[in-house]
Protein backbone atom coordinates (compact mmCIF):
# COMPACT_ATOMS: atom_id res chain seq x y z
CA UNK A 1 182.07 8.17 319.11
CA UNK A 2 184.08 7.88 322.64
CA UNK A 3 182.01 9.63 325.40
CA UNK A 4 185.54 11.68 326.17
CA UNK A 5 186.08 13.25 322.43
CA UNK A 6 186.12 17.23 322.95
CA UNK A 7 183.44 18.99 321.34
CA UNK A 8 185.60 21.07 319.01
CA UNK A 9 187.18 17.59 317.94
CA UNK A 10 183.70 16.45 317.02
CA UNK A 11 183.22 19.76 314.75
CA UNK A 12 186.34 19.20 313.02
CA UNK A 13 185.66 15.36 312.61
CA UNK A 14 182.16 16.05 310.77
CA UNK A 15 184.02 18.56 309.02
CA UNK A 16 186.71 17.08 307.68
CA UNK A 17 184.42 13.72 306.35
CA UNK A 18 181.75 16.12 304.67
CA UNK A 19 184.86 17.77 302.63
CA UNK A 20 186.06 13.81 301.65
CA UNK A 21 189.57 14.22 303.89
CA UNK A 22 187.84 12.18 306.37
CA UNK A 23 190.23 9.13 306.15
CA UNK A 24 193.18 11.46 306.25
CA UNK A 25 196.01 11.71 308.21
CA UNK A 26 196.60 14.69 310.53
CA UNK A 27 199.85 16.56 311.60
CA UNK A 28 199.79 19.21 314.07
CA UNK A 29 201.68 22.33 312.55
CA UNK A 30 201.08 25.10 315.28
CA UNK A 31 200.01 27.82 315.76
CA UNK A 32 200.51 31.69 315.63
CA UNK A 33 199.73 34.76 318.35
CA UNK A 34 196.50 33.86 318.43
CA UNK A 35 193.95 30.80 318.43
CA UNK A 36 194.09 29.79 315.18
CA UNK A 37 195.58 26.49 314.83
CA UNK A 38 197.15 24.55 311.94
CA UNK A 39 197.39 20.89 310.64
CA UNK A 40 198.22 19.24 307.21
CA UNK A 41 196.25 16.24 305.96
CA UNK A 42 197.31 13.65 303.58
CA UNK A 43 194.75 11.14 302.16
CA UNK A 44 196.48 7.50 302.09
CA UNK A 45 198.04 7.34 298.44
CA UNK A 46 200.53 4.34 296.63
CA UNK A 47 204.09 5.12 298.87
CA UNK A 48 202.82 7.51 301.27
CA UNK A 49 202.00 10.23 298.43
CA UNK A 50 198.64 10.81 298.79
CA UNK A 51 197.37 14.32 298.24
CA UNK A 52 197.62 16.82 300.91
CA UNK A 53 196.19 20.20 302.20
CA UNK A 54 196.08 22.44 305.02
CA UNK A 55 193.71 22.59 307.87
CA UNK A 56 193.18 26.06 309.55
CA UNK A 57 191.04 25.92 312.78
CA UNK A 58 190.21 29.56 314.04
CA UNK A 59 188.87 28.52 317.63
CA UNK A 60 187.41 31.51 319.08
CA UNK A 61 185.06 33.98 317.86
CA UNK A 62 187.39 36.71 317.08
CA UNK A 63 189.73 34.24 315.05
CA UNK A 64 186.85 32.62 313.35
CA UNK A 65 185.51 36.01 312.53
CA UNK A 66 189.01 36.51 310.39
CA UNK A 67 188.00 33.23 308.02
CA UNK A 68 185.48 35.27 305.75
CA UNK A 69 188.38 38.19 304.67
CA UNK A 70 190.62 35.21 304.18
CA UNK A 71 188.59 33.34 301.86
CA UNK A 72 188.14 37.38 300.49
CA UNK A 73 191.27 38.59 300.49
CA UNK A 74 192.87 35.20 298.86
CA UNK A 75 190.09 35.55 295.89
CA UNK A 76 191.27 39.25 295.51
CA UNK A 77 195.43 38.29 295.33
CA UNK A 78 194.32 35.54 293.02
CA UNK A 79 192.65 37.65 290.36
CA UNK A 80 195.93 39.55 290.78
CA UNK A 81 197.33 36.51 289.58
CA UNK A 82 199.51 35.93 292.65
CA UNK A 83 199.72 32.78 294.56
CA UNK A 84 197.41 32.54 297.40
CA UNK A 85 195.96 29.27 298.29
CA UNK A 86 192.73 27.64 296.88
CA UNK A 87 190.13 27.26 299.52
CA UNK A 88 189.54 23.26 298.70
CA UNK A 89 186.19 23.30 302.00
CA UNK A 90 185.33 25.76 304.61
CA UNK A 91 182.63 26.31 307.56
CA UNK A 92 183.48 30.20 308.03
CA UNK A 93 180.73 30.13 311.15
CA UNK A 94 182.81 27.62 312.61
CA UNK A 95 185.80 29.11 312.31
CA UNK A 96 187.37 26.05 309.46
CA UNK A 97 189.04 26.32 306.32
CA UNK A 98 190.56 23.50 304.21
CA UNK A 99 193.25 25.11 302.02
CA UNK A 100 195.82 24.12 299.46
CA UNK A 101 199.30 22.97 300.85
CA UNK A 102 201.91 25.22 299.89
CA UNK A 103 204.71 22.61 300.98
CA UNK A 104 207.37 23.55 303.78
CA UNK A 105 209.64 25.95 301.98
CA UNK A 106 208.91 28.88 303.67
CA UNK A 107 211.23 31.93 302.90
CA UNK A 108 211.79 31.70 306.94
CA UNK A 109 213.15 28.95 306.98
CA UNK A 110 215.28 29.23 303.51
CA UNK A 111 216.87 32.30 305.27
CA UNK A 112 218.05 30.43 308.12
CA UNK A 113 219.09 27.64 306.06
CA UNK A 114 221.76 29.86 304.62
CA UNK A 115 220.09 30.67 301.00
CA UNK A 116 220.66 33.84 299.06
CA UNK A 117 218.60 36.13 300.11
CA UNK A 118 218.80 38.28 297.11
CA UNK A 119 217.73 36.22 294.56
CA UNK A 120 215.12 35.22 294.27
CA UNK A 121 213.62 35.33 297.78
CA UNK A 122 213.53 38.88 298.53
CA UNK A 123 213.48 40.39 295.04
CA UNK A 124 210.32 37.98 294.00
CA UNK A 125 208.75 39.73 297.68
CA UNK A 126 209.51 42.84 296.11
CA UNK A 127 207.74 42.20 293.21
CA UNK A 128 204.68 40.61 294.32
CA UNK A 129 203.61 43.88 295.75
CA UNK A 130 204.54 45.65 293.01
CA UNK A 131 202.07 43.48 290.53
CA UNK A 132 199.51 43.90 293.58
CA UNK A 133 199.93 47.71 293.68
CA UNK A 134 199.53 48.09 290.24
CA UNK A 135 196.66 45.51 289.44
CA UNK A 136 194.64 45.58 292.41
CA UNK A 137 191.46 48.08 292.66
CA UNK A 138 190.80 49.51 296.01
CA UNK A 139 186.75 50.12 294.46
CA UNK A 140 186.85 46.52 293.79
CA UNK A 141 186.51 45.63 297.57
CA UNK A 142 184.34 48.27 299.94
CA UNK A 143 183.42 46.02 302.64
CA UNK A 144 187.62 45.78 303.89
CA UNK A 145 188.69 47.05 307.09
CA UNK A 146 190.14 50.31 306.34
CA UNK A 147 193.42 51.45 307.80
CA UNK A 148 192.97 54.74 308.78
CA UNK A 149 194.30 57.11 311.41
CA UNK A 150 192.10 56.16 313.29
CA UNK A 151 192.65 52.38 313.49
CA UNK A 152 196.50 53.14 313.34
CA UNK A 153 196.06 54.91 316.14
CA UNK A 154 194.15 52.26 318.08
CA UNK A 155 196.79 49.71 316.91
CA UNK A 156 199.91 51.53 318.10
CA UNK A 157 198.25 52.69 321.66
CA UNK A 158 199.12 48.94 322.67
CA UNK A 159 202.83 50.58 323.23
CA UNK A 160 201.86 53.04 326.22
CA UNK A 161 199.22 50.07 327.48
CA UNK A 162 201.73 46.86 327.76
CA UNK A 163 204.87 47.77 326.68
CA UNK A 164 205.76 51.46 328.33
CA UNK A 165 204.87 50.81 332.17
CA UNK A 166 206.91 47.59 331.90
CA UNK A 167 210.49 49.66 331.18
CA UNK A 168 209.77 52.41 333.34
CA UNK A 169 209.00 50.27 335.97
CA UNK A 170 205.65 52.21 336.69
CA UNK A 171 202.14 53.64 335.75
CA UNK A 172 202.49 56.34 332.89
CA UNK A 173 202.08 59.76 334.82
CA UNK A 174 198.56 61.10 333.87
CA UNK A 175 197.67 62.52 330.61
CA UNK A 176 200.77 60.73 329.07
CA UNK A 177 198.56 58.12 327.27
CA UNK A 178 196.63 61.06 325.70
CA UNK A 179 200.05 63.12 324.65
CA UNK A 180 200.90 60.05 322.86
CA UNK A 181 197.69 59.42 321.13
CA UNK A 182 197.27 62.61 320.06
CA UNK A 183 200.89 62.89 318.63
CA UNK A 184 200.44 59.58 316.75
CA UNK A 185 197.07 61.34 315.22
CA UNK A 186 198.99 64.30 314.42
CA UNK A 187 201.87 62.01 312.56
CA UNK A 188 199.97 59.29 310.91
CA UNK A 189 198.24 61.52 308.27
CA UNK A 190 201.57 61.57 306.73
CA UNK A 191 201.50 58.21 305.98
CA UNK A 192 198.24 58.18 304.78
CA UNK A 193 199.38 60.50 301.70
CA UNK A 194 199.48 58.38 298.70
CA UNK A 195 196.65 56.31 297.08
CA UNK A 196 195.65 52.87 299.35
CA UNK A 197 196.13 49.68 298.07
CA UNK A 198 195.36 46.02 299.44
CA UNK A 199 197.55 45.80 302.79
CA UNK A 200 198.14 42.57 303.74
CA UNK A 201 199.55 43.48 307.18
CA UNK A 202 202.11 40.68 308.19
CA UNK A 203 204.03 40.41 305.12
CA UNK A 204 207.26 39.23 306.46
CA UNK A 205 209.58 35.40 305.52
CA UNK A 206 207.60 33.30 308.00
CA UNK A 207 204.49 33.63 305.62
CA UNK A 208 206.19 33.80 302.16
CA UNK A 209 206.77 30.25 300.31
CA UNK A 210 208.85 29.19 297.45
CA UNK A 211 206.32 27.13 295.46
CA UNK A 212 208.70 25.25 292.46
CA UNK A 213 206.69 24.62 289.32
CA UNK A 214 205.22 28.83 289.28
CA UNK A 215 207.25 31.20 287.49
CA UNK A 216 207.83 34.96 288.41
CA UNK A 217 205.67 36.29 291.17
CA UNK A 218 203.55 33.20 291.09
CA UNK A 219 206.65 31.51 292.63
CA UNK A 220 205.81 33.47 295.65
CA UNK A 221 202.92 31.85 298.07
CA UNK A 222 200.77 34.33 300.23
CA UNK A 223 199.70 33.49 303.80
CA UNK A 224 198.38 34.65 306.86
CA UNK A 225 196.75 37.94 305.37
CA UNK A 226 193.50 37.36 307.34
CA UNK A 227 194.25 40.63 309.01
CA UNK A 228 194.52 42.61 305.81
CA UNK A 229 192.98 45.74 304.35
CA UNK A 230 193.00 49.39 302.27
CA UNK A 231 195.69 51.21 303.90
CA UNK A 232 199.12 52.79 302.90
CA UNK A 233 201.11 51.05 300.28
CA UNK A 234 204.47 51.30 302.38
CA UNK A 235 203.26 49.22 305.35
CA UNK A 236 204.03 45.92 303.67
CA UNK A 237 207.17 46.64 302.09
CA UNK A 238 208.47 47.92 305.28
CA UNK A 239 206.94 44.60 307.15
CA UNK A 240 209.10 42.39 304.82
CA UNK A 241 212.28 44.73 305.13
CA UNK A 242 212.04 45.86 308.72
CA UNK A 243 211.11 42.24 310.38
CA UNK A 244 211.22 41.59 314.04
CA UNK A 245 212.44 37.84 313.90
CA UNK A 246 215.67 38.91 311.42
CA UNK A 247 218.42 41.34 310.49
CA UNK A 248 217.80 42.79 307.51
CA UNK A 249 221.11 44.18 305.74
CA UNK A 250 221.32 47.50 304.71
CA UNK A 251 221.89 47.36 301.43
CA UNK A 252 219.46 44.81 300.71
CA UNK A 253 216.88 47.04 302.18
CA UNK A 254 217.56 50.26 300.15
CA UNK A 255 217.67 47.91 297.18
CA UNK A 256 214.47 46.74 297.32
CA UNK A 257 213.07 50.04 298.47
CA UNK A 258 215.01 51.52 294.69
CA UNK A 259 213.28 48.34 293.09
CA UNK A 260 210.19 48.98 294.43
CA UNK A 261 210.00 52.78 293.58
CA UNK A 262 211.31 52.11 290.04
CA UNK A 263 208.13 50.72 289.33
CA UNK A 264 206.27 53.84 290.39
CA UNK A 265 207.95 57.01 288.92
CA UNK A 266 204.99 58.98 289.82
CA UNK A 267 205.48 58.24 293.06
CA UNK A 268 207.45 61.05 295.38
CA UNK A 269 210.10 59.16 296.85
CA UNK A 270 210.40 61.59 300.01
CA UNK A 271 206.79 61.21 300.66
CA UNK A 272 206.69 57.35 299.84
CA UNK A 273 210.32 57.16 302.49
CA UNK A 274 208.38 59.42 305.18
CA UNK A 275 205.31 57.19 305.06
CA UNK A 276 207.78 54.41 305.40
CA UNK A 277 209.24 55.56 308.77
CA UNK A 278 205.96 56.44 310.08
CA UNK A 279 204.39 52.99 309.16
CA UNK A 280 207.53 51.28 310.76
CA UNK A 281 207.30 53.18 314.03
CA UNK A 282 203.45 52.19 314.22
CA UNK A 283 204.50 48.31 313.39
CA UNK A 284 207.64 47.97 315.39
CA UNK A 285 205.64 49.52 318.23
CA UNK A 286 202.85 47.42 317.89
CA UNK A 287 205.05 44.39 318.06
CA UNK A 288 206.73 45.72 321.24
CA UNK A 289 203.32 46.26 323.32
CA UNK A 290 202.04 43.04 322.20
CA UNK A 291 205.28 41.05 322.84
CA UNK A 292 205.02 42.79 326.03
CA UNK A 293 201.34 41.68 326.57
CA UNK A 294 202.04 38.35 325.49
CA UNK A 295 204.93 38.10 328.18
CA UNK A 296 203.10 39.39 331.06
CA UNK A 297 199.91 37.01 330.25
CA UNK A 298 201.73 33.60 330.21
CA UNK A 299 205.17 32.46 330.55
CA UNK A 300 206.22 33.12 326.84
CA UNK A 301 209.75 34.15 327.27
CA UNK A 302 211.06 33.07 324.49
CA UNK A 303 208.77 36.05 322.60
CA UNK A 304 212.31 38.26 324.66
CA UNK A 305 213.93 37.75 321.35
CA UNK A 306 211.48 40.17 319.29
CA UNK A 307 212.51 42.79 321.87
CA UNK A 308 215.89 43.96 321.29
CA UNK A 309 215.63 43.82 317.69
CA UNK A 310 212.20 45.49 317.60
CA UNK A 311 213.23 47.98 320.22
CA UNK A 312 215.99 49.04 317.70
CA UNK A 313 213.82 49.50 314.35
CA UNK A 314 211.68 51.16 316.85
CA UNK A 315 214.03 54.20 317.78
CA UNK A 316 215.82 54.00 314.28
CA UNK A 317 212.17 54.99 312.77
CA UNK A 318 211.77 57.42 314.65
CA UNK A 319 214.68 59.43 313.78
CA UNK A 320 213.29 60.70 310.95
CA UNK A 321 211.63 64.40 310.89
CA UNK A 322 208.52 63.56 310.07
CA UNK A 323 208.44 61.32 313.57
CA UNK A 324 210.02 64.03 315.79
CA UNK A 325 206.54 63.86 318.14
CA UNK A 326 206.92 60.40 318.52
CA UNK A 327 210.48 60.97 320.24
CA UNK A 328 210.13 63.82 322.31
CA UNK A 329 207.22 61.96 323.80
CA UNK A 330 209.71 58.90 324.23
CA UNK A 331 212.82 61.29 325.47
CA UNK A 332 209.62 62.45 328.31
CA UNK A 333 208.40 59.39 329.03
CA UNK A 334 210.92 56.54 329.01
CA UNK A 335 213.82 55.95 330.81
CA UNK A 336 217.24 57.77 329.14
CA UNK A 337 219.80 55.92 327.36
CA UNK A 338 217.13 52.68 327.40
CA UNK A 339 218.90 49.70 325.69
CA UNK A 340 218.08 45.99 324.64
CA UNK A 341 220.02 44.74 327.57
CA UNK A 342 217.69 47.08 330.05
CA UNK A 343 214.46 45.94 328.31
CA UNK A 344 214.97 42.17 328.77
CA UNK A 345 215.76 42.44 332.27
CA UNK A 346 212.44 44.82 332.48
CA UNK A 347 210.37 41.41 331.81
């Protein structure tokens, strides 16, 4: 072993040869907002084709802590009989999982490719969480985090900590930060009002993948739902229709919202719509105080995409009644007529 191989290269090394991918060869992927990184083996095979799967290396202690509700939450969509992937070796107290390669067709990149995003992309979405809201148990998993108003609340504060000061040029004036916390713990119960399911939390095209060879849902791959949980059965449906990184068109939006709901007539749609806008305020102003974060830690400007978009979903969300807190505090406390042009030149 050469004197000058990092340690963590070492871990993944002995690793790597204990699962039998030892002789494999490895291909960065990236990475995502935080420090877990991603590579794809492929064992040498006749022509190149050997088989292949997917390295996840969670680097840190709060990323490794994420590995055990993957492996959890992958067994739970699974019994649901939705595609997420088989964990094929893992080392959860070193942060390492070995996972099956869902291939490179990622609904992200279909999108931009120019496919249809009707069919199938967005109505299969649709109806993966409509087989995991009706199959999957909340009982059947007790030890998940629990999205409550309490860690909504937490979640959403990021907005007054990284994201307000920035366009207003200056500290929040004191006891803003507790207005707003208190009027997002007066709001969020409302989205809170219809039986939990599994949340997966980031269920948006850039973790979605066309696997050929399934059929129906199973077409569908799952990713990236380390971060899931019980919590309000809107959240997802209004990650995958209300994403940061694309324009969603409003038709297509209302008709998977109608497809959705048709599958639960027992559910109130005004309550299930209300819940909706709530759960998309809390998201799209999540994404705007960590974008902001993210900016002000490191050079990442090209994260000044999200903002205008995001900034947009933000305000339209909360428009409706049931948000009416949420805007007076913003109509107090940010700068009038603020616009997408204003916010990138705030960074």
């Amino acid at each position: 072993m050469r004197r000058d191989t990092p340690p963590r290269e070492t871990v993944i090394r002995r690793f790597l040869d204990q699962a039998g991918w030892g002789a494999a060869r490895r291909q960065p992927m990236g990475a995502d907002w935080s420090a877990r990184r991603y590579e794809r083996l492929t064992l040498p095979g006749a022509g190149g084709g050997g088989a292949t799967a997917i390295l996840m290396d969670c680097r840190d202690e709060v990323a490794a802590s994420q590995v055990p509700p993957f492996v959890q939450i992958a067994g739970l969509l699974r019994d649901c009989a939705l595609s997420a992937p088989v964990i094929l070796a893992g080392d959860e107290p070193q942060g390492l999982l070995l996972i099956e390669d869902f291939g490179g067709d990622d609904y992200a990149r279909l999108l931009d490719g120019g496919e249809d995003p009707w069919q199938p992309l967005y109505e299969v979405a649709t109806d993966v969480l409509v087989t995991l809201h009706q199959r999957f148990v909340p009982a059947s998993a007790p030890d998940l985090s629990r999205y409550d108003v309490g860690l909504f609340r937490d979640q959403v504060m990021l907005f007054a900590d990284a994201f307000a000061p920035v366009v207003r040029g200056r500290a929040l004036p004191a006891g803003a930060w507790d207005e707003l916390a208190e009027a997002w713990e007066g709001v969020l119960p409302a989205a809170l009002s219809l039986p939990p399911t599994l949340l997966l939390r980031d269920y948006h095209p850039g973790n979605l993948m066309r696997l050929t060879g399934r059929a129906g849902v199973a077409a569908c791959g799952l990713l990236d739902f380390q971060d899931g949980g019980i919590g309000p059965r809107a959240y997802d449906l209004v990650s995958l229709l209300e994403d940061a990184r694309r324009d969603v068109p409003e038709e297509l939006r209302q008709a998977m919202t109608l497809r959705y709901l048709a599958a639960f007539p027992d559910v109130d749609q005004g309550t299930f719509r209300a819940s909706a806008a709530i759960l998309g305020a809390v998201r799209h102003a999540r994404i705007l105080g960590r974008v902001a974060q993210l900016i002000q830690a490191t050079t990442g400007a090209p994260q000044l995409s999200f903002l205008p978009r995001v900034w947009g979903q933000f305000t339209g969300a909360i428009r409706h009644p049931a948000l009416s807190p949420i805007a007076h505090w913003v109509e107090r406390h940010l700068p009038a007529n603020l616009d997408a042009d204003t916010i990138v030149r705030s960074f």
